[in-house]
Protein backbone atom coordinates (compact mmCIF):
# COMPACT_ATOMS: atom_id res chain seq x y z
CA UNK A 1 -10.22 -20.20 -11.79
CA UNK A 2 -8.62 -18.09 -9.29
CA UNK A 3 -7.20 -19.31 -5.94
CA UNK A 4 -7.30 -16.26 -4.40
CA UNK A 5 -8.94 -12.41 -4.86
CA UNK A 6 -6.85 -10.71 -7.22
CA UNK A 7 -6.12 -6.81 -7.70
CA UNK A 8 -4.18 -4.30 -8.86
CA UNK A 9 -2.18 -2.10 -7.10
CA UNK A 10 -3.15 0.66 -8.67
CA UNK A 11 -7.25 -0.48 -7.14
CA UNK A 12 -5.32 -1.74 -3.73
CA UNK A 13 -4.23 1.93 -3.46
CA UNK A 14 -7.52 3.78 -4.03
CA UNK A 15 -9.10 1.51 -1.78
CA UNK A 16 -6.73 2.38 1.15
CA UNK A 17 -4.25 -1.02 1.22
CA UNK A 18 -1.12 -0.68 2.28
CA UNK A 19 -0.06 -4.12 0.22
CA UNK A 20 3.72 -3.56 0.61
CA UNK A 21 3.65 -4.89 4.12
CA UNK A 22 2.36 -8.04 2.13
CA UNK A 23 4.85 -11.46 1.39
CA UNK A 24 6.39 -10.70 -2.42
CA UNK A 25 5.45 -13.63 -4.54
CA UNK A 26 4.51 -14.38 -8.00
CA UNK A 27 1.01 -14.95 -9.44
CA UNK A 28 0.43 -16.52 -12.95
CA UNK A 29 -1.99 -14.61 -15.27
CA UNK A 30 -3.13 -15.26 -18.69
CA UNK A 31 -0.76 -12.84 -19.70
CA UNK A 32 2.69 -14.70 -17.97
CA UNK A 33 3.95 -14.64 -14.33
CA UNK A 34 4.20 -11.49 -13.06
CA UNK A 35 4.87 -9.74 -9.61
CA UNK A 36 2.85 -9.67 -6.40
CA UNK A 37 2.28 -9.11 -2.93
CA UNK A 38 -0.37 -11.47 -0.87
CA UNK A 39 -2.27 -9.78 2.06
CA UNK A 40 -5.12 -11.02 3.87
CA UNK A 41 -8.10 -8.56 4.13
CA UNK A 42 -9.89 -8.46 7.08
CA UNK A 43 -13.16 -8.36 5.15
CA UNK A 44 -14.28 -8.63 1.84
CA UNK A 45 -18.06 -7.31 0.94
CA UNK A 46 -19.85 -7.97 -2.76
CA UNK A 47 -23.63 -7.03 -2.64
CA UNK A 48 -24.22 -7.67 0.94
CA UNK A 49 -22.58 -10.49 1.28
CA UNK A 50 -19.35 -10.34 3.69
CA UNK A 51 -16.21 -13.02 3.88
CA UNK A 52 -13.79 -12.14 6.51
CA UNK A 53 -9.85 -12.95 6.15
CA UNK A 54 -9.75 -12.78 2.62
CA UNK A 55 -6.46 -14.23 0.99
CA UNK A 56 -5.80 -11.37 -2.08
CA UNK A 57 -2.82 -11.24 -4.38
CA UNK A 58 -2.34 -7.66 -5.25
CA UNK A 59 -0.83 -7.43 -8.88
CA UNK A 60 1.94 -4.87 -9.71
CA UNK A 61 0.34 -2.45 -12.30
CA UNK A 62 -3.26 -1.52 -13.92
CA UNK A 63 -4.54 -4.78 -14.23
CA UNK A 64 -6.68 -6.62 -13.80
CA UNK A 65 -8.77 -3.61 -14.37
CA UNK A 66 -11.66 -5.34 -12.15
CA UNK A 67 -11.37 -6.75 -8.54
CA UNK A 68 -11.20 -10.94 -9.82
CA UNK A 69 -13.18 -13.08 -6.76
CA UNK A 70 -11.01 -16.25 -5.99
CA UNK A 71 -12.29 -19.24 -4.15
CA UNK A 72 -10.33 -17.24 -0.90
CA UNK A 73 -13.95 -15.24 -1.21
CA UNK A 74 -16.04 -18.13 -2.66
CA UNK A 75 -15.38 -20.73 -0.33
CA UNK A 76 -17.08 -18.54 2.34
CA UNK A 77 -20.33 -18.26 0.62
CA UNK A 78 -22.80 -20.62 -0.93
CA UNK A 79 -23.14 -20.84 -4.62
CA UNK A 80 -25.79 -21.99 -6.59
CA UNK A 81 -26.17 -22.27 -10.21
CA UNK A 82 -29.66 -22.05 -12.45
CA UNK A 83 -30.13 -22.09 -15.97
CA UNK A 84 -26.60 -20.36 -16.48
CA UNK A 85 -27.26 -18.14 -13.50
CA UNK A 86 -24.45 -18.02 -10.79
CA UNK A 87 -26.40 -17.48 -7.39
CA UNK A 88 -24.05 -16.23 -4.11
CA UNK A 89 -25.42 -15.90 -0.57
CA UNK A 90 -23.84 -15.62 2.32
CA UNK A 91 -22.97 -18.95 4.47
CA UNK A 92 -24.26 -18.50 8.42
């Protein structure tokens, strides 16, 4: 899995993140290494559920065409897993 939240730069843009202030780096992807700049967000919200200071590599390009969530997010919430069902709520 992911160690971080992972974007494009194309979504980065629409949502208003100015990732080229971000450290240049290199992420690897099923498809190969490829370029990318790592921000931290100050917050990070998936169905009501917020993580603040979210590590995110944002990738160069169109993909990956949805926002991936990395343990950077995961690690601030509680998981929980039933019969192949992957429960998150937030950690207090």
């Amino acid at each position: 899995g992911a160690s971080v939240v992972a974007m494009s730069s194309r979504e980065a843009g629409r949502l208003g993140i100015d990732y080229t202030r971000g450290q240049r780096g290199q992420v690897q992807t099923a498809q190969g290494t490829t370029e990318s700049y790592f921000v931290i967000i100050d917050q990070v919200s998936v169905a009501g559920i917020t993580a603040h200071n979210v590590q995110t590599a944002i990738i160069d390009g169109n993909y990956p065409v949805e926002i991936l969530l990395g343990m950077s997010f995961l690690r601030q919430v509680s998981m929980q897993e039933n019969s192949g069902v992957m429960t998150l709520t937030q950690k207090f």
